[in-house]
PDB file of N, CA and C in Angstrom:
ATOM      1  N   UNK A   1      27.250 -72.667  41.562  1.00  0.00           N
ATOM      2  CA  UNK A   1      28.634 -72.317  41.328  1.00  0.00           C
ATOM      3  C   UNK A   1      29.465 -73.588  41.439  1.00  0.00           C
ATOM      4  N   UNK A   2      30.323 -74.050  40.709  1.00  0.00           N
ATOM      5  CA  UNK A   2      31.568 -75.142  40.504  1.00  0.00           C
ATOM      6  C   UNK A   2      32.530 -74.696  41.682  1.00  0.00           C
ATOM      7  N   UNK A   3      33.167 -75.836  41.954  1.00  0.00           N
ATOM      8  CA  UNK A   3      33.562 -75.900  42.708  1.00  0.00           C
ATOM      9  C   UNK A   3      35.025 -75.970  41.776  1.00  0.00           C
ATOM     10  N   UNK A   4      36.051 -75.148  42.152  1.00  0.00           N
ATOM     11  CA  UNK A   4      37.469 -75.082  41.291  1.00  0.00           C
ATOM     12  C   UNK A   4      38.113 -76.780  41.727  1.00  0.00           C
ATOM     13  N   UNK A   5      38.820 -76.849  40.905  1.00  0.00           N
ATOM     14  CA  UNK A   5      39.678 -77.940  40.923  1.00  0.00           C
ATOM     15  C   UNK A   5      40.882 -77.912  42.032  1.00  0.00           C
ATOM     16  N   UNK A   6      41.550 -77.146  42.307  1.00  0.00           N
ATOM     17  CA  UNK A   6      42.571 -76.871  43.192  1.00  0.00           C
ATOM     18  C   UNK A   6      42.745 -75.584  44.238  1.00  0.00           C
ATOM     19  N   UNK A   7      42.301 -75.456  45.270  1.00  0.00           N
ATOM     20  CA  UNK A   7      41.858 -74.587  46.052  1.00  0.00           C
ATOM     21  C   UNK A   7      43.172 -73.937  45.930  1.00  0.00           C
ATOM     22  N   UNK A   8      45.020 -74.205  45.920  1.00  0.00           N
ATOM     23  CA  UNK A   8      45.927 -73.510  46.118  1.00  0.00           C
ATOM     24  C   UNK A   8      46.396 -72.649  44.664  1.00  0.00           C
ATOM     25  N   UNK A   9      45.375 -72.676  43.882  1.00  0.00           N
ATOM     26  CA  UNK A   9      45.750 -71.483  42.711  1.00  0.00           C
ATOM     27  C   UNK A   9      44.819 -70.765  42.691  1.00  0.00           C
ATOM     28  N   UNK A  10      43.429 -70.981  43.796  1.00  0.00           N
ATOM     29  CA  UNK A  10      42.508 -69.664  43.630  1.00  0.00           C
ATOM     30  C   UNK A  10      43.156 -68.469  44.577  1.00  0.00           C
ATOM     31  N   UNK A  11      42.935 -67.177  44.102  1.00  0.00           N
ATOM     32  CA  UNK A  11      43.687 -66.086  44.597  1.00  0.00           C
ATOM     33  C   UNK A  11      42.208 -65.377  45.392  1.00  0.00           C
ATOM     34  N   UNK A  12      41.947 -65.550  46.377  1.00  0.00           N
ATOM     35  CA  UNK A  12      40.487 -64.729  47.096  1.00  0.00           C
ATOM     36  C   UNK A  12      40.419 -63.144  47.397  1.00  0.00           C
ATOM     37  N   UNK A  13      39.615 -62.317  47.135  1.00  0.00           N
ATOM     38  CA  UNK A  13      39.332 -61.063  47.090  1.00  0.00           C
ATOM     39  C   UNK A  13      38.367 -61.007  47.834  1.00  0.00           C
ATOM     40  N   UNK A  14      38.095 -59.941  48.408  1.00  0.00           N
ATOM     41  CA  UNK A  14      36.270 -59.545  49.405  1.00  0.00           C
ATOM     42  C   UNK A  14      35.515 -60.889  49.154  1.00  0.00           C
ATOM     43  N   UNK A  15      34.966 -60.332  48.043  1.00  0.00           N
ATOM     44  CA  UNK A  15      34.215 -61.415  46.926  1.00  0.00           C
ATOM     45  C   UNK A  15      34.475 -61.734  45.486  1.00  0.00           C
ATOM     46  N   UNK A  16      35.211 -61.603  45.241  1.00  0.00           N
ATOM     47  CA  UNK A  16      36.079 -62.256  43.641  1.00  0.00           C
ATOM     48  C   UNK A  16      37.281 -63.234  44.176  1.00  0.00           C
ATOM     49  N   UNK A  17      37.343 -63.888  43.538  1.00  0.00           N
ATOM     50  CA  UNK A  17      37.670 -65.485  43.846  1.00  0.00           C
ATOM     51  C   UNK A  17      38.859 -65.609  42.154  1.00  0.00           C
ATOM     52  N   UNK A  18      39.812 -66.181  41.628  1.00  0.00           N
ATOM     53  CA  UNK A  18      39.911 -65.615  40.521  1.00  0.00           C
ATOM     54  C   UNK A  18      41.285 -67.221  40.628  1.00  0.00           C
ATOM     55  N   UNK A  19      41.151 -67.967  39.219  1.00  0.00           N
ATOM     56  CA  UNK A  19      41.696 -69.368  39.401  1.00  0.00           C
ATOM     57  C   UNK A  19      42.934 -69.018  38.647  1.00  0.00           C
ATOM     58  N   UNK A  20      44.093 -68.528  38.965  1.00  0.00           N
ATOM     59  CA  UNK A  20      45.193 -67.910  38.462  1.00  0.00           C
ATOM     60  C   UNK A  20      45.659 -69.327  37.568  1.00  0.00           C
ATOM     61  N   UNK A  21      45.814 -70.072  37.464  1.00  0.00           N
ATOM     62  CA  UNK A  21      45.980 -71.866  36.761  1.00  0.00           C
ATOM     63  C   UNK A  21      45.115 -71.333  35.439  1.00  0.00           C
ATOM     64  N   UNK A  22      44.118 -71.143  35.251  1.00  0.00           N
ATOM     65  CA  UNK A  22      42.973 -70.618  34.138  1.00  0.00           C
ATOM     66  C   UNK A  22      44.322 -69.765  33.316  1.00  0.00           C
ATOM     67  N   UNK A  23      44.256 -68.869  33.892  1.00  0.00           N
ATOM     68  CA  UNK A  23      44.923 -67.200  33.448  1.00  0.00           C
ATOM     69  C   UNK A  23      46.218 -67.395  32.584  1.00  0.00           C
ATOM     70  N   UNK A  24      46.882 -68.530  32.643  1.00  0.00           N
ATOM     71  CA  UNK A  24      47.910 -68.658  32.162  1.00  0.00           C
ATOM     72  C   UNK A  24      48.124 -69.151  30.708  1.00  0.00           C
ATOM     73  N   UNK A  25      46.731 -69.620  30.352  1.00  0.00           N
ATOM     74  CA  UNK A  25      46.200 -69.362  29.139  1.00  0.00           C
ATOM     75  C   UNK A  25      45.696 -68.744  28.345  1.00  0.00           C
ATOM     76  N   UNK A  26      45.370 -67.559  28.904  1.00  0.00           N
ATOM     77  CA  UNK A  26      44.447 -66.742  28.135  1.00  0.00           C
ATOM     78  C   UNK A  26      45.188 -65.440  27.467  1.00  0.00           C
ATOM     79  N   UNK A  27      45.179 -65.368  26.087  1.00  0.00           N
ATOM     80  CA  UNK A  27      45.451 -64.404  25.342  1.00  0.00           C
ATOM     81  C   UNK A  27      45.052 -63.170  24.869  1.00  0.00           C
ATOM     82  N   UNK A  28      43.926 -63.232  25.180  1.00  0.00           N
ATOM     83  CA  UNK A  28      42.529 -61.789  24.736  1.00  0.00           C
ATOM     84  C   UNK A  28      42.195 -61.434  26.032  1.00  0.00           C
ATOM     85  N   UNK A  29      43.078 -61.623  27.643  1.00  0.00           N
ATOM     86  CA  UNK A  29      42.360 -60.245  28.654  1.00  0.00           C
ATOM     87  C   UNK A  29      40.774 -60.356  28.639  1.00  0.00           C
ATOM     88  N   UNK A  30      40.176 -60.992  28.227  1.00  0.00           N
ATOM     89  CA  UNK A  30      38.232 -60.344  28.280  1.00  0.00           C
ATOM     90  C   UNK A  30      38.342 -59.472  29.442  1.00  0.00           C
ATOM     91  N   UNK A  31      38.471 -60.248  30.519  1.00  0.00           N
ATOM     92  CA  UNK A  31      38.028 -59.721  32.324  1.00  0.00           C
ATOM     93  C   UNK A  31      38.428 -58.226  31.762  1.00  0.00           C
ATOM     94  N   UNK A  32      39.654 -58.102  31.501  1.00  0.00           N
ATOM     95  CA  UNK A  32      39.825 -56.536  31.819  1.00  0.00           C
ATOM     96  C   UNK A  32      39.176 -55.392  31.189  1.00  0.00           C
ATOM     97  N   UNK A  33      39.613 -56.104  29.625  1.00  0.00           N
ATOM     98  CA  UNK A  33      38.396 -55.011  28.733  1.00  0.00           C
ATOM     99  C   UNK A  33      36.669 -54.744  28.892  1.00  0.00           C
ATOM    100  N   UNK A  34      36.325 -56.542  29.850  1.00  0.00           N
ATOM    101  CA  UNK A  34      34.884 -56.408  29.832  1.00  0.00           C
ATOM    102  C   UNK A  34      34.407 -55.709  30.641  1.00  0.00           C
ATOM    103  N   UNK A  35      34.849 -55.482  31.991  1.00  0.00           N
ATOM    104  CA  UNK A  35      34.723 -54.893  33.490  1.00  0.00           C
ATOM    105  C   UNK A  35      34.885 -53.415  33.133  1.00  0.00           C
ATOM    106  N   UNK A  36      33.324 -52.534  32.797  1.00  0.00           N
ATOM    107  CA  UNK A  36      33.461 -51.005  32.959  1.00  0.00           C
ATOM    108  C   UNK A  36      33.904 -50.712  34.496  1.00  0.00           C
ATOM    109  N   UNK A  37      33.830 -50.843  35.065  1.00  0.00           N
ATOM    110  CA  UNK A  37      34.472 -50.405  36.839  1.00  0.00           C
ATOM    111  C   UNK A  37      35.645 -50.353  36.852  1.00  0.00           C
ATOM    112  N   UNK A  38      36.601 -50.909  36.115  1.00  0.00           N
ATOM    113  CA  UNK A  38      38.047 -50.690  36.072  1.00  0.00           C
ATOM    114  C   UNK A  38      38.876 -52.058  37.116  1.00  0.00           C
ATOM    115  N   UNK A  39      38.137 -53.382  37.277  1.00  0.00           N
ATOM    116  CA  UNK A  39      38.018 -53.906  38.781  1.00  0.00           C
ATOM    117  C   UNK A  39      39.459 -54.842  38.365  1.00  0.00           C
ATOM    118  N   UNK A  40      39.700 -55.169  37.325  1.00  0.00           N
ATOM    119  CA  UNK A  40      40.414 -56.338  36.826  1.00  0.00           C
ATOM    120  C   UNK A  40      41.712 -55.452  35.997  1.00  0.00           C
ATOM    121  N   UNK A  41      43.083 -55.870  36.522  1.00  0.00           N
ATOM    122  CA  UNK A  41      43.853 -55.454  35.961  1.00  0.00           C
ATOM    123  C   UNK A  41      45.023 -57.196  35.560  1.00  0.00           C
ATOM    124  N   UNK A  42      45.356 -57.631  34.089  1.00  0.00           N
ATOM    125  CA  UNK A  42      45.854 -58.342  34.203  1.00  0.00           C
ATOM    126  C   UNK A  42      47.404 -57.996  33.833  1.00  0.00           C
ATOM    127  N   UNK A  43      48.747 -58.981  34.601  1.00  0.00           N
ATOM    128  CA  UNK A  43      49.686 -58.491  34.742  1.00  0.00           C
ATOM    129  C   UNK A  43      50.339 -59.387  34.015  1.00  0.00           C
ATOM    130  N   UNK A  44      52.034 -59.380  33.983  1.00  0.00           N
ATOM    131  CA  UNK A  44      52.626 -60.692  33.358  1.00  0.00           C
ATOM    132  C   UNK A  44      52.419 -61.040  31.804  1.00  0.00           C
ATOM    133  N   UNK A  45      51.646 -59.963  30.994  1.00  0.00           N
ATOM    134  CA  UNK A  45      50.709 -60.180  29.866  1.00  0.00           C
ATOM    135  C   UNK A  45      51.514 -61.275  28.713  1.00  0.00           C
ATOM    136  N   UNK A  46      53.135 -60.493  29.092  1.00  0.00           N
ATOM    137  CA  UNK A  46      54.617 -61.247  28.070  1.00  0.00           C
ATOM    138  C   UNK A  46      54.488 -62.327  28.541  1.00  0.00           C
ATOM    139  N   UNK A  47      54.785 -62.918  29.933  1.00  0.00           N
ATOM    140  CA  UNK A  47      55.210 -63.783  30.373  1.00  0.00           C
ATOM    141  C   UNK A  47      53.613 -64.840  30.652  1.00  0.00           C
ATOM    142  N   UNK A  48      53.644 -64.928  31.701  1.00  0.00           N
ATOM    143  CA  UNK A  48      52.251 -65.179  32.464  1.00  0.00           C
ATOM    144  C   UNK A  48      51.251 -64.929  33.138  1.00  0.00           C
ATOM    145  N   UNK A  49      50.596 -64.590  31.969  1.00  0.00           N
ATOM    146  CA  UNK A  49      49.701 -63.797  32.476  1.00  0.00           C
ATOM    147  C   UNK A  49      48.810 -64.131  33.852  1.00  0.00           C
ATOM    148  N   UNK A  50      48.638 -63.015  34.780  1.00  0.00           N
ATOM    149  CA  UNK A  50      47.823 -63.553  36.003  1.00  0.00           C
ATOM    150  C   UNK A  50      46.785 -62.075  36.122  1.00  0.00           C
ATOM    151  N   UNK A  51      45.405 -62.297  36.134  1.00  0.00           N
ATOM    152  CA  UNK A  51      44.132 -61.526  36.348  1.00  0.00           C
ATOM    153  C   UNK A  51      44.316 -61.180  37.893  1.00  0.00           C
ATOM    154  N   UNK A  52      43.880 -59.969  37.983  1.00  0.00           N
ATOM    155  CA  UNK A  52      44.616 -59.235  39.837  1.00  0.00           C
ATOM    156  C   UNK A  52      42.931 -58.598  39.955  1.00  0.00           C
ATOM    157  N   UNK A  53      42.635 -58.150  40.822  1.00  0.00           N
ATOM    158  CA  UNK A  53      41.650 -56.996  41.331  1.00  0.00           C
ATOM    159  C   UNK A  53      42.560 -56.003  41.797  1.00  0.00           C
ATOM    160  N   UNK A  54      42.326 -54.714  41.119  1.00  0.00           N
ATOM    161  CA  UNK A  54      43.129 -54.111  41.659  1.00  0.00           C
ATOM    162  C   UNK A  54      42.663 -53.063  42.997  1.00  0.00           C
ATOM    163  N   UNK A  55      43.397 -53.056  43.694  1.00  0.00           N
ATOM    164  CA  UNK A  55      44.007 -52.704  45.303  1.00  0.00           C
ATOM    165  C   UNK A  55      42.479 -51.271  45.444  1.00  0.00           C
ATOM    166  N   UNK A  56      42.011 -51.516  46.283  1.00  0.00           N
ATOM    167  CA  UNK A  56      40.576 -50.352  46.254  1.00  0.00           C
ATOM    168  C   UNK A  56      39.332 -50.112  45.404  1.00  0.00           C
ATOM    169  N   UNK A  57      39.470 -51.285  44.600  1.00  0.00           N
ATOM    170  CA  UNK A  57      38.653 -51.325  43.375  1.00  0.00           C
ATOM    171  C   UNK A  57      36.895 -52.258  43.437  1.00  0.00           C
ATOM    172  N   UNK A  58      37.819 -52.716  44.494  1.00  0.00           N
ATOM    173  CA  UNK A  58      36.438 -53.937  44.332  1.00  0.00           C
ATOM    174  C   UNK A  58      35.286 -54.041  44.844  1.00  0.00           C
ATOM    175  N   UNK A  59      35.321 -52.678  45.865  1.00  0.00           N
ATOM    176  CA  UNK A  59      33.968 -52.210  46.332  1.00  0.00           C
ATOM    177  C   UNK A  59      33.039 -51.366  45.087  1.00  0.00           C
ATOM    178  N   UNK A  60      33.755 -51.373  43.603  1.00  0.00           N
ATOM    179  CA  UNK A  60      33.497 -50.557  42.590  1.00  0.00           C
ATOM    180  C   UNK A  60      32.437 -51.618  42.139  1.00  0.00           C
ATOM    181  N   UNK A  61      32.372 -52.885  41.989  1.00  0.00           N
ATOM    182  CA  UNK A  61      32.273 -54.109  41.819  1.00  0.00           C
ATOM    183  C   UNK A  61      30.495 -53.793  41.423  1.00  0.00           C
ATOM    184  N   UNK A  62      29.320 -54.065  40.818  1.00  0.00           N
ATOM    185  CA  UNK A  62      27.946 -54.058  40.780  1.00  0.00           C
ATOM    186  C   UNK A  62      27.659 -55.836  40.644  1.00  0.00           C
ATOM    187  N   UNK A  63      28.309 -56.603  41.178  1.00  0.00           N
ATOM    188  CA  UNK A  63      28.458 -58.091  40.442  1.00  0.00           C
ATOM    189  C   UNK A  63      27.333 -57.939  39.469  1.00  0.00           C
ATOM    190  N   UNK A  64      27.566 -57.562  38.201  1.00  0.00           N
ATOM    191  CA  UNK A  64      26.832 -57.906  37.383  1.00  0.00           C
ATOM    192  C   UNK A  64      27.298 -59.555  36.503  1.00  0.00           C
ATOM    193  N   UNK A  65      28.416 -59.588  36.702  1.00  0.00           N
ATOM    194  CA  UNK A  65      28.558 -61.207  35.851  1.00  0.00           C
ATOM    195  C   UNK A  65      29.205 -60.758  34.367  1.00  0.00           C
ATOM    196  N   UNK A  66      29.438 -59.433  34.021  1.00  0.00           N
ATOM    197  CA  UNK A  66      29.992 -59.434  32.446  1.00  0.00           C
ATOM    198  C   UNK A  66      31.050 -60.173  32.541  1.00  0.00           C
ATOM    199  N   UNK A  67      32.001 -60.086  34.107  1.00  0.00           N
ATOM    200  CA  UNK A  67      33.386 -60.634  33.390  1.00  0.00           C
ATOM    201  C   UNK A  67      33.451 -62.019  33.508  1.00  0.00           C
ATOM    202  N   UNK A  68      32.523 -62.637  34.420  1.00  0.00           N
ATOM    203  CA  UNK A  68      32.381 -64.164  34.289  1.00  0.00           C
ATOM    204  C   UNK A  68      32.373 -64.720  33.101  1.00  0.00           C
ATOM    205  N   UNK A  69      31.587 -63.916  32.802  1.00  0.00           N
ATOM    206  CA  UNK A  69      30.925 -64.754  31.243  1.00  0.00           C
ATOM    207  C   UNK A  69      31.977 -64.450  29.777  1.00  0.00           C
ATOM    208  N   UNK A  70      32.723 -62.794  30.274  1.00  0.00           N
ATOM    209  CA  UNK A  70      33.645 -62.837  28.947  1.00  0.00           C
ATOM    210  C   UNK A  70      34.662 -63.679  29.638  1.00  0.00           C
ATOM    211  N   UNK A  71      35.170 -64.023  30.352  1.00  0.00           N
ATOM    212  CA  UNK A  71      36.358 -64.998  30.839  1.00  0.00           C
ATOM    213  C   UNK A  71      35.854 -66.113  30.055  1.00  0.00           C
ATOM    214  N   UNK A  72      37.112 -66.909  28.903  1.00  0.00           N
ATOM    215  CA  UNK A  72      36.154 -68.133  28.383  1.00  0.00           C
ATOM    216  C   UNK A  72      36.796 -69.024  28.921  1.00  0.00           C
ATOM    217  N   UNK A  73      37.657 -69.171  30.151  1.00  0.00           N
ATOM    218  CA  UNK A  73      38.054 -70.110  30.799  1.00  0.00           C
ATOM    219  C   UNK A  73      37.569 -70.279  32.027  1.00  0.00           C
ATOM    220  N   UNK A  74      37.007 -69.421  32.745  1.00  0.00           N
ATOM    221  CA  UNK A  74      36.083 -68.934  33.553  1.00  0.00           C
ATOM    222  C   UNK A  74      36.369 -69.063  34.957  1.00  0.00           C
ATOM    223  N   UNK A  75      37.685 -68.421  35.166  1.00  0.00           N
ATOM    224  CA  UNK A  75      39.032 -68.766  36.223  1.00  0.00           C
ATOM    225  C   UNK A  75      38.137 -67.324  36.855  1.00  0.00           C
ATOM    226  N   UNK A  76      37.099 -66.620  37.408  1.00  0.00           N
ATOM    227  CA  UNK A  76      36.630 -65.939  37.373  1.00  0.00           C
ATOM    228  C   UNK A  76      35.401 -66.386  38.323  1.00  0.00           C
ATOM    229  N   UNK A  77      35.273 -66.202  39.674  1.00  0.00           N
ATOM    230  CA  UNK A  77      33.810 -66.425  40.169  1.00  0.00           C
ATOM    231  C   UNK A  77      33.681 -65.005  41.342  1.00  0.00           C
ATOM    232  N   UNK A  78      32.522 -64.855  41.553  1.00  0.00           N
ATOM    233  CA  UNK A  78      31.399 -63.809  42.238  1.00  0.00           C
ATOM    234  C   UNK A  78      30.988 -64.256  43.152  1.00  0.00           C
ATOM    235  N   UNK A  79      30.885 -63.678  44.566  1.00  0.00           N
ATOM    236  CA  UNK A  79      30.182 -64.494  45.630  1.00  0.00           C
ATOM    237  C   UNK A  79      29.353 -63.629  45.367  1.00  0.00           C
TER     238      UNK A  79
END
């Protein structure tokens, strides 16, 4: 696993880790559409966009890795 560039824009979850700096580029959502569990809700979509876990969700989590890999900025890591 890479080590992010700036520890004060990663946002930490249980175990989802998520590089909000990434997110502010991204136009196509993958995380959200890719994640069947419902785990990824992104907000700001007009403005700036920022990828969330949403609130009770993340024990839903199977880390399978789909949304790593559809993230193509990959602001997105799994412990």
């Amino acid at each position: 696993m890479s080590e992010p560039d700036d520890q004060a824009t990663i946002v930490s979850y249980k175990f989802h880790h998520i590089d909000t700096s990434k997110c502010t580029q991204c136009k196509d959502f993958a995380c959200e559409e890719a994640c069947f569990r419902g785990i990824y809700k992104v907000i700001n979509r007009d403005s700036t966009p920022k990828c969330i876990v949403v609130e009770d969700h993340e024990d839903r989590c199977v880390k399978c890795h789909i949304c790593t890999t559809a993230c193509k900025f990959r602001a997105i890591l799994i412990d």
